[in-house]
N, C-alpha and C. Protein backbone atom coordinates (compact mmCIF):
# COMPACT_ATOMS: atom_id res chain seq x y z
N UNK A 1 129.33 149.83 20.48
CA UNK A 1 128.24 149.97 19.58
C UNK A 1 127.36 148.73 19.70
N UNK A 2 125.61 149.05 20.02
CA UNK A 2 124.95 147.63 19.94
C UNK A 2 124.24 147.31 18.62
N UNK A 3 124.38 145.89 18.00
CA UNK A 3 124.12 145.47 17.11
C UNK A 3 122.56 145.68 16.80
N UNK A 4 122.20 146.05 16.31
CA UNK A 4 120.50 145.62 16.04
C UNK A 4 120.32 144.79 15.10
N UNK A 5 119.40 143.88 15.97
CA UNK A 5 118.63 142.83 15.52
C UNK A 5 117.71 143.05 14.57
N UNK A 6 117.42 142.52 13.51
CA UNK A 6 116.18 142.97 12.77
C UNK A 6 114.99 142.03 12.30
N UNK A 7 114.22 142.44 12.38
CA UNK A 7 112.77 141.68 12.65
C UNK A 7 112.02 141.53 11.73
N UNK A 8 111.89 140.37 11.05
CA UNK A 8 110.64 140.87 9.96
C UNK A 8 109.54 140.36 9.94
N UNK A 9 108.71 141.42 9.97
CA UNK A 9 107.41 141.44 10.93
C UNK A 9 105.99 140.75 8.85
N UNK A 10 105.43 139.46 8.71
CA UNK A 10 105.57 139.02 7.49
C UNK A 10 103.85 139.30 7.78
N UNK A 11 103.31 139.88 8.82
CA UNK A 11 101.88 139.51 8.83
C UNK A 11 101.22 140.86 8.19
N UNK A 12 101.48 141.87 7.85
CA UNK A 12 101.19 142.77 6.76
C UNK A 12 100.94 142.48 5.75
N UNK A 13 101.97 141.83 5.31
CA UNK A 13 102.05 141.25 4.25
C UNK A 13 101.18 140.08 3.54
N UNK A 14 101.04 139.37 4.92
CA UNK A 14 100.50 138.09 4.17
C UNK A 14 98.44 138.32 4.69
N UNK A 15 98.30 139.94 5.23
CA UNK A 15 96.97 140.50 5.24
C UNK A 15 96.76 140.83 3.92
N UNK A 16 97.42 141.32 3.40
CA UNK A 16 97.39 142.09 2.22
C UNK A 16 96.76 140.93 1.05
N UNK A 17 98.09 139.66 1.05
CA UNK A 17 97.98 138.22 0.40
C UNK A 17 96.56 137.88 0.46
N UNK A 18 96.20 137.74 1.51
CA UNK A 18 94.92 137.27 1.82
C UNK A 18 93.76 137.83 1.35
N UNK A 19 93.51 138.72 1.53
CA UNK A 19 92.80 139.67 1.15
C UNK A 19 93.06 139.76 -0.91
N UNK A 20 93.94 139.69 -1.24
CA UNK A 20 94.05 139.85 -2.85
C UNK A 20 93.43 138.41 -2.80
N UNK A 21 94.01 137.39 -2.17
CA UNK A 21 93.55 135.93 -2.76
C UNK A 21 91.63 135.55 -2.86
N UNK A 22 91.56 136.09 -1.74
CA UNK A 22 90.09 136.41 -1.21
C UNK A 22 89.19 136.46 -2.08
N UNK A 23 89.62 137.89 -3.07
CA UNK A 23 89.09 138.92 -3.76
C UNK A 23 89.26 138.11 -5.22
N UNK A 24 89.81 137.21 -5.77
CA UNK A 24 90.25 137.01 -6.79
C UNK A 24 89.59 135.23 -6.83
N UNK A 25 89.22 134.98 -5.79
CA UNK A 25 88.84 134.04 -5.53
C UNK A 25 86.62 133.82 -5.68
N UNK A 26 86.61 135.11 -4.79
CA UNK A 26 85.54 135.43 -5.24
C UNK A 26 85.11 136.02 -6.49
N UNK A 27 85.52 136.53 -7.09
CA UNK A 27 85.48 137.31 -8.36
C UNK A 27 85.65 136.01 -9.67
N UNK A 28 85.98 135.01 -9.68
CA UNK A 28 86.26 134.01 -10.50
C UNK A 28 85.62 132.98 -10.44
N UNK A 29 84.80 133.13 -8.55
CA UNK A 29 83.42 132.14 -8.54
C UNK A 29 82.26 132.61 -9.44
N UNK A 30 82.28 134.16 -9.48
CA UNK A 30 81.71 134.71 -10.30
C UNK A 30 81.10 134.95 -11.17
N UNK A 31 82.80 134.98 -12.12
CA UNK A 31 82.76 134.39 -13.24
C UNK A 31 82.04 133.30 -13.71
N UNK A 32 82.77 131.96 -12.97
CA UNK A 32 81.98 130.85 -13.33
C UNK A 32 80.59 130.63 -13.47
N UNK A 33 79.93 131.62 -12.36
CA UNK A 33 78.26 131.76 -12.58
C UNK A 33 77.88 132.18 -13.64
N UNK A 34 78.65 133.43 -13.97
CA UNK A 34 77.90 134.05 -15.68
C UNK A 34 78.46 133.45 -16.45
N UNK A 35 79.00 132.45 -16.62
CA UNK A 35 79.69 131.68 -17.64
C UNK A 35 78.79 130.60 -17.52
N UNK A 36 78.24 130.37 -16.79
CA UNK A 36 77.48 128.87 -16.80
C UNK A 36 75.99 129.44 -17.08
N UNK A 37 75.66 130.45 -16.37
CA UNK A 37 74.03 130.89 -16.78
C UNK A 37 74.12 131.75 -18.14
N UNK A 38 75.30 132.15 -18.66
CA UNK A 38 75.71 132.40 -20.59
C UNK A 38 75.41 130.83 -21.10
N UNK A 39 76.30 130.14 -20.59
CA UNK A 39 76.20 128.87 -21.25
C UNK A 39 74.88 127.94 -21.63
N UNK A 40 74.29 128.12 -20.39
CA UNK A 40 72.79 127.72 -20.15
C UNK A 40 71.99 128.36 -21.55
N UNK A 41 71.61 129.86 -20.98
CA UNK A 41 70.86 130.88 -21.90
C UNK A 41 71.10 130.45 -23.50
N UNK A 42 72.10 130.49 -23.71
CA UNK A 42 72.80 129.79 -25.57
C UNK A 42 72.18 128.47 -25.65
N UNK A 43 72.16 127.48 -24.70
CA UNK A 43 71.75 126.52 -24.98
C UNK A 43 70.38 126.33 -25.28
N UNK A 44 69.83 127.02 -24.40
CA UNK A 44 68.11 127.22 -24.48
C UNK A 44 67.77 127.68 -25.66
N UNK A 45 68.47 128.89 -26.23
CA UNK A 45 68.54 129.93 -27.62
C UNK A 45 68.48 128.72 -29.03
N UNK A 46 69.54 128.01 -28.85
CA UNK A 46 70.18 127.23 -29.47
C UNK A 46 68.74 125.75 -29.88
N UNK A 47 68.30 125.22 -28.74
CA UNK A 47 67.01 124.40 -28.93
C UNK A 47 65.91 125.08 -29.17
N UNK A 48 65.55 126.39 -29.03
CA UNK A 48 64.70 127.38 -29.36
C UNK A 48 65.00 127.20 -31.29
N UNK A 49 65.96 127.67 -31.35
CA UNK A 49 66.36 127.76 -32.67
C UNK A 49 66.14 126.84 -33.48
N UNK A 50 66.57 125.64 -32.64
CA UNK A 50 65.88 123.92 -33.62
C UNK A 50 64.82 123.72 -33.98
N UNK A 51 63.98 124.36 -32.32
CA UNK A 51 62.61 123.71 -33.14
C UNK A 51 61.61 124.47 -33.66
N UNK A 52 62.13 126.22 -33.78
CA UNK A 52 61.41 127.00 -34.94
C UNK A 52 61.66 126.26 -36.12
N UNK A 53 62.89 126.10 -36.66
CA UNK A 53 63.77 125.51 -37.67
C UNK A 53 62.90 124.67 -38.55
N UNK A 54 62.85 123.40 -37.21
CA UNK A 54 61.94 122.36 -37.56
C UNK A 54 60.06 122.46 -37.44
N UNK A 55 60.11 123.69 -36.92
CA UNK A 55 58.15 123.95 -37.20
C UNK A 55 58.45 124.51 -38.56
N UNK A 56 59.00 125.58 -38.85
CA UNK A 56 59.15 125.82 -40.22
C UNK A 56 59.26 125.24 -41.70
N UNK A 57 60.29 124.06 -41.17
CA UNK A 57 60.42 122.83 -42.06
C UNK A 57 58.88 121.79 -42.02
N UNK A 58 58.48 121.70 -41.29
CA UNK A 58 56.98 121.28 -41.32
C UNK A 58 55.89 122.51 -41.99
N UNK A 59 56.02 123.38 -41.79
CA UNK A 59 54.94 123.94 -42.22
C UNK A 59 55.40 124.29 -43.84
N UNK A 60 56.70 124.18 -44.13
CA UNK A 60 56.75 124.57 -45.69
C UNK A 60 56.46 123.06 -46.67
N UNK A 61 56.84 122.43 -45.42
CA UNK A 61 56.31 120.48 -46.53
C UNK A 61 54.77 120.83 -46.41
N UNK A 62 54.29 120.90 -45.75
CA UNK A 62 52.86 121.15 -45.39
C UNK A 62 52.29 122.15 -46.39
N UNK A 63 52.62 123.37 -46.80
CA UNK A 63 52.02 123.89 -47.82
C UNK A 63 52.96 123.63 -49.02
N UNK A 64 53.64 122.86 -49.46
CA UNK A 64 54.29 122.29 -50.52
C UNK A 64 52.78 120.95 -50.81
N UNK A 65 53.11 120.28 -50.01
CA UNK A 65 51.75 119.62 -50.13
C UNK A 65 50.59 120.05 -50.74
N UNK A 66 50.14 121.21 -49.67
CA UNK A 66 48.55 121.75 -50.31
C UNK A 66 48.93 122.44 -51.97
N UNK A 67 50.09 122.96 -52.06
CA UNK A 67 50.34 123.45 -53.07
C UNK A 67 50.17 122.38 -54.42
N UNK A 68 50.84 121.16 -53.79
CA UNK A 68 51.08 119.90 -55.52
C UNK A 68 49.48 119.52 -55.23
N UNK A 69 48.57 119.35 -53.69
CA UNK A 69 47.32 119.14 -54.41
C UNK A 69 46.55 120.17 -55.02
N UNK A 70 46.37 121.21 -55.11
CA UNK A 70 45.69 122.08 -55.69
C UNK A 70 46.20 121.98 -57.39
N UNK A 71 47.64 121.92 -57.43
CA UNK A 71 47.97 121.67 -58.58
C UNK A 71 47.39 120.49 -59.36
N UNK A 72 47.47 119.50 -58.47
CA UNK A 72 46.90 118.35 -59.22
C UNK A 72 45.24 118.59 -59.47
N UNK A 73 45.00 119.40 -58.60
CA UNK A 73 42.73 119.44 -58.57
C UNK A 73 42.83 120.39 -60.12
N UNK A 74 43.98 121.11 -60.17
CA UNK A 74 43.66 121.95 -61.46
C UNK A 74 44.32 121.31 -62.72
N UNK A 75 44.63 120.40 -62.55
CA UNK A 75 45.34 119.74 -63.84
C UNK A 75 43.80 118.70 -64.38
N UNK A 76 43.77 118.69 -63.29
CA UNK A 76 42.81 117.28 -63.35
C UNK A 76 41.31 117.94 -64.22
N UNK A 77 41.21 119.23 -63.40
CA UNK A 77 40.01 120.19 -64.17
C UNK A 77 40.09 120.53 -65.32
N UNK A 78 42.03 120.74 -66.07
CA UNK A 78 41.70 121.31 -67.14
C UNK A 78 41.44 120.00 -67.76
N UNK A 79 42.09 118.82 -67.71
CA UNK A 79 42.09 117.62 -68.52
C UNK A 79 40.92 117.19 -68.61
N UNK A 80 39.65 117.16 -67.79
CA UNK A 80 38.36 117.30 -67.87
C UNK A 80 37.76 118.29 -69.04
N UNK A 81 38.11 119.39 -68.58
CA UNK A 81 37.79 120.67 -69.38
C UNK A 81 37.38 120.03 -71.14
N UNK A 82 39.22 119.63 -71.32
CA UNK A 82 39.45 119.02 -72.91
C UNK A 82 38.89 117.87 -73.07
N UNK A 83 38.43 117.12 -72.02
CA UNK A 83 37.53 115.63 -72.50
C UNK A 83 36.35 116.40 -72.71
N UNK A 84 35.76 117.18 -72.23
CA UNK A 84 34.31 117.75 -72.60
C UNK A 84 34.22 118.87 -73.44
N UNK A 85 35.84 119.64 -73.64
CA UNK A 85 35.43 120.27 -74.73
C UNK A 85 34.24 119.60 -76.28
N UNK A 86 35.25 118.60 -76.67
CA UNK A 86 34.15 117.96 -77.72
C UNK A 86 32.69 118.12 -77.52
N UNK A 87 32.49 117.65 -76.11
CA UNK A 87 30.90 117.23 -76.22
C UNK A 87 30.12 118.60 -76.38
N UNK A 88 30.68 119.49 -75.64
CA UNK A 88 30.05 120.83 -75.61
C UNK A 88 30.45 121.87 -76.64
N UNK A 89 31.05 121.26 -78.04
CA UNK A 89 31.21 121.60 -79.11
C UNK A 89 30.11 120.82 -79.83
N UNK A 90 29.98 119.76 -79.59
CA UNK A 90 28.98 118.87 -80.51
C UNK A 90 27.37 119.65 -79.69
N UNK A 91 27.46 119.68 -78.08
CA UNK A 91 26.22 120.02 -77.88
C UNK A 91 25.63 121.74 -78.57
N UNK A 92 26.75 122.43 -78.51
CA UNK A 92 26.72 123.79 -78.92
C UNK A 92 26.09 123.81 -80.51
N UNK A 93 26.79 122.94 -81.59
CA UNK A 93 25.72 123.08 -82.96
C UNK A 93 24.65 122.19 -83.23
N UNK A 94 24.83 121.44 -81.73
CA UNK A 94 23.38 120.87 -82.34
C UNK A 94 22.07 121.79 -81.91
N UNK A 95 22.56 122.62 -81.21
CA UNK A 95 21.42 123.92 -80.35
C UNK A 95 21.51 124.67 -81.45
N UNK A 96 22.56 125.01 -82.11
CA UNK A 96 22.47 126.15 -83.19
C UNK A 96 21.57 125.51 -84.08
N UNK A 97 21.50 124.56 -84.19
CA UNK A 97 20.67 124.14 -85.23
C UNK A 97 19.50 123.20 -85.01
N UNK A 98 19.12 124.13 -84.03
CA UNK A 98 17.60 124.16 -83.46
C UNK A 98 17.26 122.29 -82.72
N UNK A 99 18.76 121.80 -82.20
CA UNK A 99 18.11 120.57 -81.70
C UNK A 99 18.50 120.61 -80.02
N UNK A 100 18.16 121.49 -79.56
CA UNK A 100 18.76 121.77 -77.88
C UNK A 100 17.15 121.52 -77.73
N UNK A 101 16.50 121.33 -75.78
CA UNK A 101 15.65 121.18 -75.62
C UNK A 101 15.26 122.73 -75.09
N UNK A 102 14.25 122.59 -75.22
CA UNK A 102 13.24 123.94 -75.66
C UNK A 102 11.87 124.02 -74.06
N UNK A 103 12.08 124.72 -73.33
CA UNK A 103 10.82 124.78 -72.30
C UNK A 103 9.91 125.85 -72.78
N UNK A 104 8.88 125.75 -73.32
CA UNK A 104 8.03 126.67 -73.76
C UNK A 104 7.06 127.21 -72.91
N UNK A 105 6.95 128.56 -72.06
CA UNK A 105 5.77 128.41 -71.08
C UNK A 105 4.42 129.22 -71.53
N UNK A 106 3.94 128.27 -71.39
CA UNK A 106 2.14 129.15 -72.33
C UNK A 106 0.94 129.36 -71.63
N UNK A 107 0.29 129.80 -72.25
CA UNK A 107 -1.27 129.61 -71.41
C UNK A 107 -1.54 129.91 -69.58
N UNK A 108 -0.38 131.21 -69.65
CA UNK A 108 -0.72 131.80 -67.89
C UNK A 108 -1.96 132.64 -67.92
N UNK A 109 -2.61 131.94 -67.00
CA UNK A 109 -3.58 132.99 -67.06
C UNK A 109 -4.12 133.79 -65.32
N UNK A 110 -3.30 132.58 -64.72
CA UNK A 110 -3.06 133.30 -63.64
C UNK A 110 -1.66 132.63 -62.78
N UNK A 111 -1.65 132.62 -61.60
CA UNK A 111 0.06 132.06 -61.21
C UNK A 111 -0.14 130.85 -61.34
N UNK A 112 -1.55 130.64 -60.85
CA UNK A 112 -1.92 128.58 -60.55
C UNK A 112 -2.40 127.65 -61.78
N UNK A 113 -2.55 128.50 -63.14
CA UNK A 113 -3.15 128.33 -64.22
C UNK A 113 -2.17 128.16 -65.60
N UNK A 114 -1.21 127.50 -66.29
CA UNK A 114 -0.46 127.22 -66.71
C UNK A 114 -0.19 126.14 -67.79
N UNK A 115 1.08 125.97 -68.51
CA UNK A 115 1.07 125.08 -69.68
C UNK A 115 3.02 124.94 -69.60
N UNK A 116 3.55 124.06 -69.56
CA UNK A 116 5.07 124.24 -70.13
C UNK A 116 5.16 122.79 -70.80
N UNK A 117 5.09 123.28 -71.99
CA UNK A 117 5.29 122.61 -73.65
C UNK A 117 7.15 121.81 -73.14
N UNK A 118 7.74 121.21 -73.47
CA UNK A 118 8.91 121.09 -73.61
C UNK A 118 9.11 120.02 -74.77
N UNK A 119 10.30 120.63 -75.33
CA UNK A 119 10.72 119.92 -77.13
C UNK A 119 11.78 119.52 -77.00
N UNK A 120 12.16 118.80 -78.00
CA UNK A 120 13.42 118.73 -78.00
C UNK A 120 13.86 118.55 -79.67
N UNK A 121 14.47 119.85 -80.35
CA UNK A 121 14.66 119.93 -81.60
C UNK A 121 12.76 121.20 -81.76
N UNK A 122 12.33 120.32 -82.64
CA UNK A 122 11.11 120.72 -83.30
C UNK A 122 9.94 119.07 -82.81
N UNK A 123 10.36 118.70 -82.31
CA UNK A 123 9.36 117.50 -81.80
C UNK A 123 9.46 118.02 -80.22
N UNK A 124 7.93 117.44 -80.13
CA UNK A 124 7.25 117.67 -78.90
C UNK A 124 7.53 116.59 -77.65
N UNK A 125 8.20 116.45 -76.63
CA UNK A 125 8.51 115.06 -76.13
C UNK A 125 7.17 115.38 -74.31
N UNK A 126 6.98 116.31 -74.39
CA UNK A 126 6.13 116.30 -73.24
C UNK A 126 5.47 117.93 -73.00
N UNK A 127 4.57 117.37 -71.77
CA UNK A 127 4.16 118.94 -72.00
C UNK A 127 3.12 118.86 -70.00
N UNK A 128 3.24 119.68 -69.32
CA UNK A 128 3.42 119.55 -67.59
C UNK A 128 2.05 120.63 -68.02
N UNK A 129 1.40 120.16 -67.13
CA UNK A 129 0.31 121.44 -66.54
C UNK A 129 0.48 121.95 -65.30
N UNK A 130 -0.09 123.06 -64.51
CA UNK A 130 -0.01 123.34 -63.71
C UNK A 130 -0.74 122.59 -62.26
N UNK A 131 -1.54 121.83 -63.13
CA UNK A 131 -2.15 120.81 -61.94
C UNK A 131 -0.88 119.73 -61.72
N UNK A 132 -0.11 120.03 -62.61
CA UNK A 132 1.48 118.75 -61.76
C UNK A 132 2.45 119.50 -61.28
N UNK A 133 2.30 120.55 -60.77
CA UNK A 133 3.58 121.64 -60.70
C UNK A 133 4.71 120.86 -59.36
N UNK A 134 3.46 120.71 -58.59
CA UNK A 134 4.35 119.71 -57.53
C UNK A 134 5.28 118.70 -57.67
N UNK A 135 4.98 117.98 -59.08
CA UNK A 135 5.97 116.94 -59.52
C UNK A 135 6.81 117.63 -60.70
N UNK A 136 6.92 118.93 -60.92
CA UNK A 136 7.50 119.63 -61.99
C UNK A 136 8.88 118.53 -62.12
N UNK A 137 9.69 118.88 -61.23
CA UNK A 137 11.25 118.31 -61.10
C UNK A 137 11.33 116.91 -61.93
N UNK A 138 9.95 116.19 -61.49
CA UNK A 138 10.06 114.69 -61.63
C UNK A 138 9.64 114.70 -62.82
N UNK A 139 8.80 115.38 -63.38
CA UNK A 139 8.08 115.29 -64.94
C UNK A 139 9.21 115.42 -65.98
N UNK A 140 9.99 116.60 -65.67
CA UNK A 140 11.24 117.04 -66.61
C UNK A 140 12.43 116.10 -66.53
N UNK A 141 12.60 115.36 -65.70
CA UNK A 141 13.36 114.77 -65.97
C UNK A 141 12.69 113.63 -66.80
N UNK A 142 12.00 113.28 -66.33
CA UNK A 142 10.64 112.12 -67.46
C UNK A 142 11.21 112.08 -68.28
N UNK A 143 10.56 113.32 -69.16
CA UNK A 143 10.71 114.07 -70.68
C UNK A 143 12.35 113.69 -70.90
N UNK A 144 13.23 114.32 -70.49
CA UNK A 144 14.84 114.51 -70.62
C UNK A 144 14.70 113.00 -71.17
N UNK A 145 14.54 112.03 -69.95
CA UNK A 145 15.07 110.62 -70.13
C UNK A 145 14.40 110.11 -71.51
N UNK A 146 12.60 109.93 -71.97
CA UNK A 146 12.04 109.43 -72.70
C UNK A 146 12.72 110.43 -74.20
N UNK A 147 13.33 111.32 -73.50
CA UNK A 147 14.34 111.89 -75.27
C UNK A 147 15.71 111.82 -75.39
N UNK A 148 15.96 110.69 -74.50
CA UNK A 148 16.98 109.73 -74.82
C UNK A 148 18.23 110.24 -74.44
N UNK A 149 18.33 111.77 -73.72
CA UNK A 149 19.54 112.39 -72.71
C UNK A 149 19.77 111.60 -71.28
N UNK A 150 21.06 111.57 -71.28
CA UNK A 150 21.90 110.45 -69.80
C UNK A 150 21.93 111.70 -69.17
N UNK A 151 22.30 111.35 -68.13
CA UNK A 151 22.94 111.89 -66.93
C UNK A 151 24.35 112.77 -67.29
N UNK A 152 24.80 112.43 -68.42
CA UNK A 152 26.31 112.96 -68.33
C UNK A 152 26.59 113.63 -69.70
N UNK A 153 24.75 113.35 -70.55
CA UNK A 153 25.28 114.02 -71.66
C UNK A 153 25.24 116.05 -71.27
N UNK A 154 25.90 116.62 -72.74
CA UNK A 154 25.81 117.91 -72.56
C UNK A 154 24.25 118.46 -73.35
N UNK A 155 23.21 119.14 -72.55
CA UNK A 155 22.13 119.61 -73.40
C UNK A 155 22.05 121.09 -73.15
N UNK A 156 22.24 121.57 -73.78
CA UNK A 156 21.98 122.94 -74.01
C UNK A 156 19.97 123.42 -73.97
N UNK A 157 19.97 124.35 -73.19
CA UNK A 157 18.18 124.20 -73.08
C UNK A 157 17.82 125.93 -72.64
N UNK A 158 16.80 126.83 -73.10
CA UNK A 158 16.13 127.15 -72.99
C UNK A 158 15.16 127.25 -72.28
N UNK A 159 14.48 128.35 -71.41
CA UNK A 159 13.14 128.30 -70.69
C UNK A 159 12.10 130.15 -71.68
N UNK A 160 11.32 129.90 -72.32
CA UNK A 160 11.20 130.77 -72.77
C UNK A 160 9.50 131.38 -72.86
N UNK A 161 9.57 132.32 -72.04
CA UNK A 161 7.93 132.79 -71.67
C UNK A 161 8.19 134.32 -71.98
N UNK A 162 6.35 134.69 -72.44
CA UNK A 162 6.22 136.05 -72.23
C UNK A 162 6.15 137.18 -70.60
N UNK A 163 6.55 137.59 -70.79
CA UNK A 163 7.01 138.42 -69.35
C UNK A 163 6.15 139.34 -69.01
N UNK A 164 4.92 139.26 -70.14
CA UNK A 164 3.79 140.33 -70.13
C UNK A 164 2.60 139.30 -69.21
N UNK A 165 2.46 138.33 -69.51
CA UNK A 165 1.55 137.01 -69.19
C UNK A 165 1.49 137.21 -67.43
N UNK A 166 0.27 137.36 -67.47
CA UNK A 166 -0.56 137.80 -65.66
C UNK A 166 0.41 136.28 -65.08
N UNK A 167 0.49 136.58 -64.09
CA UNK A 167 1.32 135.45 -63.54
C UNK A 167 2.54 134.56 -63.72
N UNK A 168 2.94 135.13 -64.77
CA UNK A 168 4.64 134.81 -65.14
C UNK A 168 5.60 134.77 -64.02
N UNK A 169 5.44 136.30 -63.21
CA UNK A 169 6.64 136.20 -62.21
C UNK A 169 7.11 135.26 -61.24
N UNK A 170 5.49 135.18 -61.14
CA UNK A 170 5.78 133.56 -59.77
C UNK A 170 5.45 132.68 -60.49
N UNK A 171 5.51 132.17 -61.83
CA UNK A 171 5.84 130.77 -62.47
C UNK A 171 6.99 130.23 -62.98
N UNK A 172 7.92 131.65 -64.10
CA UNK A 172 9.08 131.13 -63.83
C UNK A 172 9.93 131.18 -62.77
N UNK A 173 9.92 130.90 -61.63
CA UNK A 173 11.01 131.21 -60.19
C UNK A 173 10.71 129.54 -60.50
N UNK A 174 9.21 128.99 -60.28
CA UNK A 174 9.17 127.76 -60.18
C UNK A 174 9.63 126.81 -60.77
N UNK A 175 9.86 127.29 -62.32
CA UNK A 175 10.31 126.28 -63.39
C UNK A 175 11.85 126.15 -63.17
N UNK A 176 12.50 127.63 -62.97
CA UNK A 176 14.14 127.37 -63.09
C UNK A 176 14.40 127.02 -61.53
N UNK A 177 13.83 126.79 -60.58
CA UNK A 177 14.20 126.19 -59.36
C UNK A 177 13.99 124.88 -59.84
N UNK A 178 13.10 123.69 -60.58
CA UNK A 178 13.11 122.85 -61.02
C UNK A 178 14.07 122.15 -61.82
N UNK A 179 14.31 122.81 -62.06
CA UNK A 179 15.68 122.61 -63.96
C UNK A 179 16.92 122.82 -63.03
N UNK A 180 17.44 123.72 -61.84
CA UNK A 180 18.50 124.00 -61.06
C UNK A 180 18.79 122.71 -60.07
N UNK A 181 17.18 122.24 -59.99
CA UNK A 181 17.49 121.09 -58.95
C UNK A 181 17.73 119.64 -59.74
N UNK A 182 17.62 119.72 -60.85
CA UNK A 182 17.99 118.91 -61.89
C UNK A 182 19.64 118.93 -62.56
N UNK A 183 19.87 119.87 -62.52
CA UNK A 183 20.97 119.97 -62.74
C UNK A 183 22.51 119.10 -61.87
N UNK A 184 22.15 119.06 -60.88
CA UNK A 184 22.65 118.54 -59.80
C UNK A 184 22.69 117.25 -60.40
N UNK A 185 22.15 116.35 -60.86
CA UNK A 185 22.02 114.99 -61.50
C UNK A 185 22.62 115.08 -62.52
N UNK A 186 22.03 116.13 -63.69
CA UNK A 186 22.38 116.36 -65.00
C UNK A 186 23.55 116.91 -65.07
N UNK A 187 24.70 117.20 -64.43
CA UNK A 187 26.19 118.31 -64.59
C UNK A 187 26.03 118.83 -66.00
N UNK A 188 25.72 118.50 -66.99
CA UNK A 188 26.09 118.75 -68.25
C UNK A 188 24.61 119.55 -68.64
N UNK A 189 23.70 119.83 -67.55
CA UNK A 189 22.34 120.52 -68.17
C UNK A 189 22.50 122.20 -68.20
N UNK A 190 22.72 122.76 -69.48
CA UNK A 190 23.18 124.80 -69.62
C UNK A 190 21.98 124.98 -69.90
N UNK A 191 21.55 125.93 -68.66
CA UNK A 191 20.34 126.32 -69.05
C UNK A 191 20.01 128.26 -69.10
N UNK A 192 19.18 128.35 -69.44
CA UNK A 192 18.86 129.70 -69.86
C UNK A 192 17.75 130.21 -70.08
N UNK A 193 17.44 131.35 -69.60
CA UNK A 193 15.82 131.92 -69.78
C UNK A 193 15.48 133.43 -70.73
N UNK A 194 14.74 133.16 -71.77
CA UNK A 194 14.26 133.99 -72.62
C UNK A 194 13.18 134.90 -72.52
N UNK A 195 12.81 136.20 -72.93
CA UNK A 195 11.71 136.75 -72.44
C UNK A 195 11.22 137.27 -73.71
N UNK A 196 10.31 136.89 -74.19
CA UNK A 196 9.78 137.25 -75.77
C UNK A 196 9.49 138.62 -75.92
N UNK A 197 9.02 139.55 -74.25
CA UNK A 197 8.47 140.45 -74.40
C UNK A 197 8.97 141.49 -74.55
N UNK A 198 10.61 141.63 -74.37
CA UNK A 198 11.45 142.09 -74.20
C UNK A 198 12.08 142.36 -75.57
């Protein structure tokens, strides 16, 4: 009987090896790529995230800000408000009781032809013709000052014409554009226009 020898043939085997190692080798380089371009992407996400965070945190100090100043412009208005309530309580009955200044407009007889009387109370403190219309602004304040009103007092005032009078329409535009551009100086000048005819 002949013995047989037996052979073991290991290169199948270690094709096979190779090939799994290969495969597992590549597949885990792989990995590491989407694990590092995950890692990356989060990170980017992540500083994205900070500095919305922090624009946000700026823009809410930022209208926290505009918010306490507006608060303060309106605190400040009403506390104004109550320092001048008085005056415009004191200016209010002294008008009720006929001492506010008075623009009287008379004697139109045509637009260029004119009279504005101005009082203050029942006394007469001045009186503009239409040959000064050009210095209207400057005359009224004249008057205001020589009847002893500042800049900051409160005067309650009147403009008061007939509405029937040939040339009224284009005289008072002129007078309360005068008294409006006065006002600007005067803050405290309430003015108002009357129409007798009415």
């Amino acid at each position: 009987m002949k013995v047989r020898e037996i052979i073991l043939d290991f290169t199948s085997l270690l094709d096979v090896t190779m090939i799994i190692l290969f495969f597992f080798i590549l597949y885990s380089s792989a990995d590491v790529e989407t694990a590092t371009e995950k890692a990356t992407a989060a990170e980017a996400s992540y500083n994205e995230l900070i500095e919305e965070t922090e624009k946000k945190q700026l823009e809410n100090e930022k209208e926290q800000q505009e918010w306490r100043e507006k608060a303060a412009e309106e605190w400040d208005r009403i506390l104004a408000a109550d320092a001048n309530a008085a005056n415009n309580q004191m200016a209010l009955n002294a008008y009720n009781n006929g001492e506010g200044v008075y623009f009287n407009l008379q004697g139109v007889e045509k637009s260029d032809v004119w009279t504005l009387s101005v009082l203050s109370g029942t006394k007469k403190i001045g009186e503009i013709g239409s040959d000064e219309a050009r210095d209207l602004r400057e005359k009224i304040k004249s008057c205001l000052k020589s009847s002893g009103y500042k800049n900051d007092d409160v005067i309650i005032s009147t403009l008061t014409y007939d509405g029937y009078a040939y040339g009224t329409e284009s005289v008072v535009p002129l007078i309360e554009s005068a008294i409006t551009d006065i006002q600007r100086e005067y803050k405290g000048l309430y003015f108002t226009t009357i129409n007798i005819s009415k």
